[in-house]
C-alpha atoms as a PDB file:
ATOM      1  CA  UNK A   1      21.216   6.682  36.931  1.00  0.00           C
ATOM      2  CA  UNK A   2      23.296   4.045  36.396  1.00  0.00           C
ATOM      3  CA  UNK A   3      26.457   6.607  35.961  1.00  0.00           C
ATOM      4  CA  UNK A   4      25.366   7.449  39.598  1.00  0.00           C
ATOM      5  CA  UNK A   5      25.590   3.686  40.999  1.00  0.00           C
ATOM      6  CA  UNK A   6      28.819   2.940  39.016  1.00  0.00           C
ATOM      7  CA  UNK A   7      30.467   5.416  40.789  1.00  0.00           C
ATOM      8  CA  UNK A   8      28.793   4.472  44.242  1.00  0.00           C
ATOM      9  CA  UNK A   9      29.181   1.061  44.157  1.00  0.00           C
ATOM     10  CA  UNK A  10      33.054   1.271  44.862  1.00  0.00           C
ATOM     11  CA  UNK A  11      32.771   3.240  47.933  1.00  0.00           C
ATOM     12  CA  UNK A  12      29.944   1.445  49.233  1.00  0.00           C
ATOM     13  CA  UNK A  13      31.402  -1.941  49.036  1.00  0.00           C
ATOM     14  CA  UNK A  14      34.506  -0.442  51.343  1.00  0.00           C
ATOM     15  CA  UNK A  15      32.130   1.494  54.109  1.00  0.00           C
ATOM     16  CA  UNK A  16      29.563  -1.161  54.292  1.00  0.00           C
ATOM     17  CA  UNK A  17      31.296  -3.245  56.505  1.00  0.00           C
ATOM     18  CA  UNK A  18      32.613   0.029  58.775  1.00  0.00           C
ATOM     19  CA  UNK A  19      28.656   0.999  58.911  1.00  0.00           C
ATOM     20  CA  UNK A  20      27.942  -2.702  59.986  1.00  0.00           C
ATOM     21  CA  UNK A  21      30.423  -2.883  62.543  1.00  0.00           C
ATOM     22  CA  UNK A  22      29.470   0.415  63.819  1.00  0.00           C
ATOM     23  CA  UNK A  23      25.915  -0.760  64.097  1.00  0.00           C
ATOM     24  CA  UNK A  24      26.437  -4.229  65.984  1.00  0.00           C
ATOM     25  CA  UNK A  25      28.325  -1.607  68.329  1.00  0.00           C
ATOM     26  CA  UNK A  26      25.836   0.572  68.433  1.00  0.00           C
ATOM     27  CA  UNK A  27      23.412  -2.359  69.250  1.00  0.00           C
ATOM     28  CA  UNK A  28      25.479  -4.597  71.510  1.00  0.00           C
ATOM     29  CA  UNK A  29      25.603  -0.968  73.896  1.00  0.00           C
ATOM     30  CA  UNK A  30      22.033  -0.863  73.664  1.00  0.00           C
ATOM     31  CA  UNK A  31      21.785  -4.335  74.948  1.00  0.00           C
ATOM     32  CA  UNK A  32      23.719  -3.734  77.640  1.00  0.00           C
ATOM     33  CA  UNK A  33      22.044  -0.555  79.072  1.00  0.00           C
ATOM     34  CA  UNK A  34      19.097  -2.252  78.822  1.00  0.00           C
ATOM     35  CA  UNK A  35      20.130  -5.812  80.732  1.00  0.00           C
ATOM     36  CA  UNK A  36      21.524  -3.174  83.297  1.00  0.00           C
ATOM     37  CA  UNK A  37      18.210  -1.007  83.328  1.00  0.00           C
ATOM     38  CA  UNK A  38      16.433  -4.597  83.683  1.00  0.00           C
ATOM     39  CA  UNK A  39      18.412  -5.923  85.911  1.00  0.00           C
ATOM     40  CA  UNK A  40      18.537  -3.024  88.743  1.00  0.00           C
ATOM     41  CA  UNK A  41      14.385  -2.495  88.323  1.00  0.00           C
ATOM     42  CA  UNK A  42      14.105  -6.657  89.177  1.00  0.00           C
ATOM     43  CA  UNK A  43      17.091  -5.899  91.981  1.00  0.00           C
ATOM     44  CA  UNK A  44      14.563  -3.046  93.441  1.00  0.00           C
ATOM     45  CA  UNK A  45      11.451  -5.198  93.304  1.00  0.00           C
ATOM     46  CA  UNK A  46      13.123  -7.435  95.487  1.00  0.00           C
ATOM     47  CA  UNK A  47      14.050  -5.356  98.190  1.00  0.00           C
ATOM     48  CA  UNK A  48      10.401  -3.900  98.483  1.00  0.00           C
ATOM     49  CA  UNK A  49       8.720  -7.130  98.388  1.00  0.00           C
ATOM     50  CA  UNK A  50       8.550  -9.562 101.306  1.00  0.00           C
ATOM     51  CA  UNK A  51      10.466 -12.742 101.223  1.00  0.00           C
ATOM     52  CA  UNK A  52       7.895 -15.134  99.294  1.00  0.00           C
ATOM     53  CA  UNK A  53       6.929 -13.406  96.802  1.00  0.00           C
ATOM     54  CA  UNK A  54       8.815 -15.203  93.599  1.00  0.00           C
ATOM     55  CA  UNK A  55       9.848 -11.690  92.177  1.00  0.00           C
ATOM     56  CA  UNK A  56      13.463 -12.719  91.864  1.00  0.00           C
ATOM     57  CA  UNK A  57      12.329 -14.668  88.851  1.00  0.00           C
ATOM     58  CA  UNK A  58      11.927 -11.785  86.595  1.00  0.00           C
ATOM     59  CA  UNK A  59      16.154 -12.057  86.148  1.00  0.00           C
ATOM     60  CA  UNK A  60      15.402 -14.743  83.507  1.00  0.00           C
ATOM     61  CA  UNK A  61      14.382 -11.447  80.985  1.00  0.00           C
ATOM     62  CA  UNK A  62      18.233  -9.825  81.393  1.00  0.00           C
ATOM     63  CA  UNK A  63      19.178 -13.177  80.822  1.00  0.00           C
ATOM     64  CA  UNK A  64      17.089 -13.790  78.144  1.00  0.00           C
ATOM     65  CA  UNK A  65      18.140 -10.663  76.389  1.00  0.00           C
ATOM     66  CA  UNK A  66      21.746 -11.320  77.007  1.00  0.00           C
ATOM     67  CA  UNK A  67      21.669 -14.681  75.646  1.00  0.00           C
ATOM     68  CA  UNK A  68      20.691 -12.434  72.116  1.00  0.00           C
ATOM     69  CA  UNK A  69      23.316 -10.144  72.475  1.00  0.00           C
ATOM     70  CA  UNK A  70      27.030 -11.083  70.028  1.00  0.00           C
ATOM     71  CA  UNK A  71      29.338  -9.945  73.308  1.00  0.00           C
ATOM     72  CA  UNK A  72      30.095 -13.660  74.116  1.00  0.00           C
ATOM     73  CA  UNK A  73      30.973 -12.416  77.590  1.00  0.00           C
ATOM     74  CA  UNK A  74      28.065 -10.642  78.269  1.00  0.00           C
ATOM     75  CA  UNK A  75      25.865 -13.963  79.534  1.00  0.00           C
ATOM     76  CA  UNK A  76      28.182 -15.462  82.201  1.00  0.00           C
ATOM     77  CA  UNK A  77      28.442 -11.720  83.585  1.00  0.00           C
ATOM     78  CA  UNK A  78      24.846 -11.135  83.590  1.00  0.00           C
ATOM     79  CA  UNK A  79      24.168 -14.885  85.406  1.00  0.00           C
ATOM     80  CA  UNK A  80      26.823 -13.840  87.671  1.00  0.00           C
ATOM     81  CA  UNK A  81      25.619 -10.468  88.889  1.00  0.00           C
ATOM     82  CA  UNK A  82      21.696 -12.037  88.786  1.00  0.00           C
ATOM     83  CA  UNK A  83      22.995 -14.403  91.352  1.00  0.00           C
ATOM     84  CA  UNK A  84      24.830 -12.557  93.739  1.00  0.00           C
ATOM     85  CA  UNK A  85      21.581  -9.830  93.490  1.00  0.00           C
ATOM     86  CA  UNK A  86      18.974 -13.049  94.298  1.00  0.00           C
ATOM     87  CA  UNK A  87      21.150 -13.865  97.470  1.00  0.00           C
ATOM     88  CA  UNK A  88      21.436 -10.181  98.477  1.00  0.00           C
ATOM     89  CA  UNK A  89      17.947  -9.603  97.890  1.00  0.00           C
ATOM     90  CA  UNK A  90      17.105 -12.641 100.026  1.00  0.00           C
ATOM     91  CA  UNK A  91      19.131 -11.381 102.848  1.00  0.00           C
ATOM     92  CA  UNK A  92      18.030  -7.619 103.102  1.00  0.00           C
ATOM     93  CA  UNK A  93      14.690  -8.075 101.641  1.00  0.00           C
ATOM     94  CA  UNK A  94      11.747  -7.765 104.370  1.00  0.00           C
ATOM     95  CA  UNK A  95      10.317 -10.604 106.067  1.00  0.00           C
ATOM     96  CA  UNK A  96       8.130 -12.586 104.240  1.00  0.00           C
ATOM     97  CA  UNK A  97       4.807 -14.013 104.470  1.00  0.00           C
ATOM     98  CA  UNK A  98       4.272 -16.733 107.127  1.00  0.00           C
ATOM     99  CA  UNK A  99       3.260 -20.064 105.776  1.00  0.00           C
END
């Protein structure tokens, strides 16, 4: 067994970091489909409910998740594109309920 490991070891030390990087990849591009999945079901909401209704507060989960993700980028883009959706979904969003 330990014949086996002593000839592992080498070539485990040198792809370990390759598998890692390919992982936080892998993950970062999960985070991101899913912040864009998020943040187009919240961006739907609000077009199908009246004005009122506080549904434009759900954006704070996309940012939430973005704030987790290592693309340093990724949270100024996602506040960005959350705030330009809560002003279009105030403007073409159905009237809302009267006070």
């Amino acid at each position: 067994m330990r014949k086996i490991y002593d000839s592992l070891a080498p070539r485990l030390t040198k792809e370990l970091p390759r598998i890692a990087l390919k992982l936080e990849t892998l993950t970062d591009h999960t985070f991101t489909m899913v912040i864009v999945v998020l943040i187009v079901l919240v961006f739907v909401l609000d077009l199908l409910t009246p004005l009122g209704l506080v549904i434009w507060t759900l954006y704070a989960i996309p940012l939430g998740l973005a704030s987790w993700c290592s693309m340093r980028c990724l949270l100024p883009i996602t506040a960005g594109v959350c705030s330009v959706l809560v002003i279009l979904g105030y403007f073409y969003s159905p009237p809302g309920i009267s006070y």
